[in-house]
Protein backbone atom coordinates (compact mmCIF):
# COMPACT_ATOMS: atom_id res chain seq x y z
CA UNK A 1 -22.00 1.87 -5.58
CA UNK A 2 -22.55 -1.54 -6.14
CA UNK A 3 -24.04 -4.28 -8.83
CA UNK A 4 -23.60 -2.30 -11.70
CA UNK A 5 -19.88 -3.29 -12.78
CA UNK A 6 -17.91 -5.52 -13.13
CA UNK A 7 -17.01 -7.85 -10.49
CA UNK A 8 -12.79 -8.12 -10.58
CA UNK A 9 -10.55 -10.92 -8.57
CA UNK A 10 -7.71 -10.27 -7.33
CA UNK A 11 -5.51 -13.01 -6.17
CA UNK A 12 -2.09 -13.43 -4.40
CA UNK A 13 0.28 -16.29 -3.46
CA UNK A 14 3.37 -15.76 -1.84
CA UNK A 15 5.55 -17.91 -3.84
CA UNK A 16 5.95 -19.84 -7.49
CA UNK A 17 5.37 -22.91 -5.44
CA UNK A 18 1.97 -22.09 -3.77
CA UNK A 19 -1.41 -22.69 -6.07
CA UNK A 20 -3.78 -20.47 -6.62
CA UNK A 21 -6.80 -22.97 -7.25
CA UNK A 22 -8.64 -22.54 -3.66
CA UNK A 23 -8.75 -18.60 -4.12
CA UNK A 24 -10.05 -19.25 -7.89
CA UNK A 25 -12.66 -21.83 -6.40
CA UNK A 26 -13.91 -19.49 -3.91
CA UNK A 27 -13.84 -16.34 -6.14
CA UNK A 28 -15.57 -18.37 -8.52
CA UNK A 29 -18.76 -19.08 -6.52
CA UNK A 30 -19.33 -15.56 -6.88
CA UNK A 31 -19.17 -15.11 -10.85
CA UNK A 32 -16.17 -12.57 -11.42
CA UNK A 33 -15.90 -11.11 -14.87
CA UNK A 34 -11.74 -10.22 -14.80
CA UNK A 35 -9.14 -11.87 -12.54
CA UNK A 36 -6.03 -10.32 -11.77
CA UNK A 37 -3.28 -13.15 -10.20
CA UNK A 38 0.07 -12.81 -9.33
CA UNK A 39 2.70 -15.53 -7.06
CA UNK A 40 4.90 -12.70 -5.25
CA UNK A 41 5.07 -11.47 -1.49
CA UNK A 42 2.55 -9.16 -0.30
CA UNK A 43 5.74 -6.83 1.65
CA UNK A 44 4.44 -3.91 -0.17
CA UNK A 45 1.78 -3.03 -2.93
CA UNK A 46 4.15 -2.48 -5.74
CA UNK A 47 3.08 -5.58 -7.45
CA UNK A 48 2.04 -5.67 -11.04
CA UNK A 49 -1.28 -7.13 -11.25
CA UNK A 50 -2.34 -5.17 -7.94
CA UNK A 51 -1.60 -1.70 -9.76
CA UNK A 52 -3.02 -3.50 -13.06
CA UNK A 53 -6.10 -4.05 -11.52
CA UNK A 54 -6.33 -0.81 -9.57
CA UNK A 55 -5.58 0.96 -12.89
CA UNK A 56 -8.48 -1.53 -14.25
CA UNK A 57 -11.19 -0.68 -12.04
CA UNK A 58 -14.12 1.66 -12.84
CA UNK A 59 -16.64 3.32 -10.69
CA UNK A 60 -19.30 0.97 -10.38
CA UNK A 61 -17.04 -2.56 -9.85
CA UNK A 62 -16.65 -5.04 -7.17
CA UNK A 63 -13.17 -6.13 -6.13
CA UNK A 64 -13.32 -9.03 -4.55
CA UNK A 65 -10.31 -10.77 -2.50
CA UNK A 66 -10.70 -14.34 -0.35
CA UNK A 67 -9.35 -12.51 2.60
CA UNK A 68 -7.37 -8.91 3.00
CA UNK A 69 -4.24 -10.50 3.48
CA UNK A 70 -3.77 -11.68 0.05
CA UNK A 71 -4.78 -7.77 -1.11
CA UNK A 72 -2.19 -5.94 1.59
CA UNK A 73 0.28 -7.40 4.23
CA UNK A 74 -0.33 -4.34 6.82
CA UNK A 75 -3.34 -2.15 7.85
CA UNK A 76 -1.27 1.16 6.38
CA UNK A 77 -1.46 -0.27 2.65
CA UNK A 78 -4.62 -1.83 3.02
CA UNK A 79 -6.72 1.47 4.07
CA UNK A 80 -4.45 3.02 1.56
CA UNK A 81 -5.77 0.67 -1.13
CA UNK A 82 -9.66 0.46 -0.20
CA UNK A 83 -9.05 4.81 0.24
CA UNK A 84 -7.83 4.88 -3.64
CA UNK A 85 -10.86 2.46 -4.61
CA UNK A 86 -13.33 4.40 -2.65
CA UNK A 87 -12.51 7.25 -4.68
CA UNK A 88 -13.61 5.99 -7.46
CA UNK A 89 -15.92 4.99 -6.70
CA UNK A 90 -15.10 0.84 -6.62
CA UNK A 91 -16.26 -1.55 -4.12
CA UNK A 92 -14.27 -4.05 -1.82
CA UNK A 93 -15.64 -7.64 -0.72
CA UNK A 94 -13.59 -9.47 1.22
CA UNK A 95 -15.71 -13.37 1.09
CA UNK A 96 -13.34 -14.27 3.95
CA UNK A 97 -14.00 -11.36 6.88
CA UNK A 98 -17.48 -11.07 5.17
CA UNK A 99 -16.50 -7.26 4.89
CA UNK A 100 -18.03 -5.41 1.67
CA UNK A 101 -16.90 -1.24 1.78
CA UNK A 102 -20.22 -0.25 0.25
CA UNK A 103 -22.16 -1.54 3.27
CA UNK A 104 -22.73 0.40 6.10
CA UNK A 105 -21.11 -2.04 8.36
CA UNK A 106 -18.05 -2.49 5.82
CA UNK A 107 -17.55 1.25 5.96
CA UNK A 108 -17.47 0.91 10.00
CA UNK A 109 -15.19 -2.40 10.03
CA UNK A 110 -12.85 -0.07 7.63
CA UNK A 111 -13.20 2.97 10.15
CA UNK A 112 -12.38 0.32 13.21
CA UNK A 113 -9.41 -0.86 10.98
CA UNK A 114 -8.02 2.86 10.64
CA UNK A 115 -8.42 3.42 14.29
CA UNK A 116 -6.68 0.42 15.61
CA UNK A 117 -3.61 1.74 12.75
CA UNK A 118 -3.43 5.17 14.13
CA UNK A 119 -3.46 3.88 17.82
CA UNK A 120 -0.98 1.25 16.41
CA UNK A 121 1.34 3.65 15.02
CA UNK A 122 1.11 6.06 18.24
CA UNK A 123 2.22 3.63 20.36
CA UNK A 124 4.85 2.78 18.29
CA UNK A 125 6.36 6.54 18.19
CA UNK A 126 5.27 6.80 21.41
CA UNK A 127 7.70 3.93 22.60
CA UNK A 128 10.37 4.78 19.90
CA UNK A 129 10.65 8.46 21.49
CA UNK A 130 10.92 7.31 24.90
CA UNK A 131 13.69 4.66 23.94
CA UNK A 132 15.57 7.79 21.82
CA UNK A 133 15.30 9.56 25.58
CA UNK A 134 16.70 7.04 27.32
CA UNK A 135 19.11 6.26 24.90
CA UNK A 136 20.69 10.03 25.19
CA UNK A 137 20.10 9.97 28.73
CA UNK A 138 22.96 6.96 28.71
CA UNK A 139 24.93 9.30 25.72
CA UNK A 140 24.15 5.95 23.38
CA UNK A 141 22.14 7.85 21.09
CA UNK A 142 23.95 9.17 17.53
CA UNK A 143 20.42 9.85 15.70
CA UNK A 144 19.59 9.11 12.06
CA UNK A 145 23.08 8.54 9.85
CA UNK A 146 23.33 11.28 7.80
CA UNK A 147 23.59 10.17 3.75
CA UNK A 148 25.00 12.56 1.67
CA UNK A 149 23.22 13.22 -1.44
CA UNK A 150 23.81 11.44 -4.47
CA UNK A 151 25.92 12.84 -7.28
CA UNK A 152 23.19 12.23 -9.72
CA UNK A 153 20.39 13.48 -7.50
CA UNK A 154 19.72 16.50 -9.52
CA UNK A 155 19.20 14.70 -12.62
CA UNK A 156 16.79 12.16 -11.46
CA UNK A 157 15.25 14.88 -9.42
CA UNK A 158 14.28 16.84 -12.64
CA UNK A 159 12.99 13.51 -14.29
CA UNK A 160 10.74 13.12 -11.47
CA UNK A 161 9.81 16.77 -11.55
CA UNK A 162 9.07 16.10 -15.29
CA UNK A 163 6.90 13.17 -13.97
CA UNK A 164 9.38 11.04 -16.62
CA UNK A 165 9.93 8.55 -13.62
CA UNK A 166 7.97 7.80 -10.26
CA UNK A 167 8.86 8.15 -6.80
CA UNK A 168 9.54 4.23 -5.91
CA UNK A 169 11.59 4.76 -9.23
CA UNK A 170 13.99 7.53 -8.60
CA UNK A 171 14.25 5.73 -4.95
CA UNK A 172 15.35 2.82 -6.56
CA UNK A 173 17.81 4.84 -9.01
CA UNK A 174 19.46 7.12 -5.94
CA UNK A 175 19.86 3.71 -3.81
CA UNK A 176 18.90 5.82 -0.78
CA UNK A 177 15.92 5.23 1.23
CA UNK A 178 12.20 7.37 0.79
CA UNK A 179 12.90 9.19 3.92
CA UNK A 180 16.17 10.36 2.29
CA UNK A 181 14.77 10.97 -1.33
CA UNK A 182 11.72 13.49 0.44
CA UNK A 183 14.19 15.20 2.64
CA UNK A 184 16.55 16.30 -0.25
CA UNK A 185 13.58 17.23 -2.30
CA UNK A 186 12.48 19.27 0.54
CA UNK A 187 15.85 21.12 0.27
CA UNK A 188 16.17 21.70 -3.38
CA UNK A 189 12.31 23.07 -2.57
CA UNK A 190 14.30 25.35 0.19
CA UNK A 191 17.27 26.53 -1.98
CA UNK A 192 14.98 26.87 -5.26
């Protein structure tokens, strides 16, 4: 999977302020072809030069990071993001953890990663359902508030049928939250 591609940076800073010049230094010891940089927060992987360089990649490349944190801020988006490169068929060294996906032991650090999410996660419903119980149990407990559907929903709802805009975009558009945007596409799915 490896050493025939290119080998692409990518590097993150949170802020305008912070320099980028130890991440370049280290990257550099390696020899990478392309670098993708950005100064933003790492909350969430819409970032342009992350999808630039995912879009970038082929099968065949190296992306290498100094550590995962400057690739993804939580274990969701970053097995989400070494799951799309995977596919196709694009490394992931991170010089940092000393974790390469094309190795044998990357592949298990990745699997230990995705375990420790999904027992993560578990626990997390796990404690949010018993604090829901308790919480009805003392009549405290309203559920979810319900948001009535936007007045416009069925015309951004045909321009993302049309694939004219993406999800995060008709989120953005409705001003309601994902949750919200799947739920009355799940309806209109119902009615239709």
């Amino acid at each position: 999977m490896t050493g025939t591609g290119q080998k692409v940076g990518y590097i993150r800073v949170s802020s305008i302020e912070q320099n980028t010049e130890s991440q370049k230094s280290i990257l550099g010891i390696v020899g990478i072809d392309k670098i993708f940089e950005e100064k933003i927060s790492g909350k969430n992987t819409d970032r342009p030069q992350l999808q630039a360089m995912l879009e970038y990649v082929r099968e065949g490349d190296t992306v290498y990071v100094k550590d995962f944190s400057r690739l993804a801020r939580n274990t969701k988006d970053l097995l989400t993001i070494v799951e799309y490169l995977t596919n196709k068929g694009v490394a992931l060294k991170s010089i940092k953890e000393n974790i390469d996906t094309s190795s044998n032991f990357g592949k298990l650090m990745i699997t230990f990663l995705a375990a420790i999410y999904e027992f993560e996660r578990a626990n997390l419903l796990e404690r949010q359902k018993d604090g829901i119980a308790l919480a009805k149990q003392k009549g405290k407990y309203k559920g979810r508030k319900k948001v009535d559907k936007p007045a416009n929903f069925s015309e951004v709802y045909q321009k993302w049928l049309k694939r004219e805009i993406k999800s995060i975009a008709a989120i953005r558009e409705l001003n309601i939250s994902e949750y919200a945007f799947y739920k009355f596409i799940k309806e209109e799915n119902a009615n239709g």
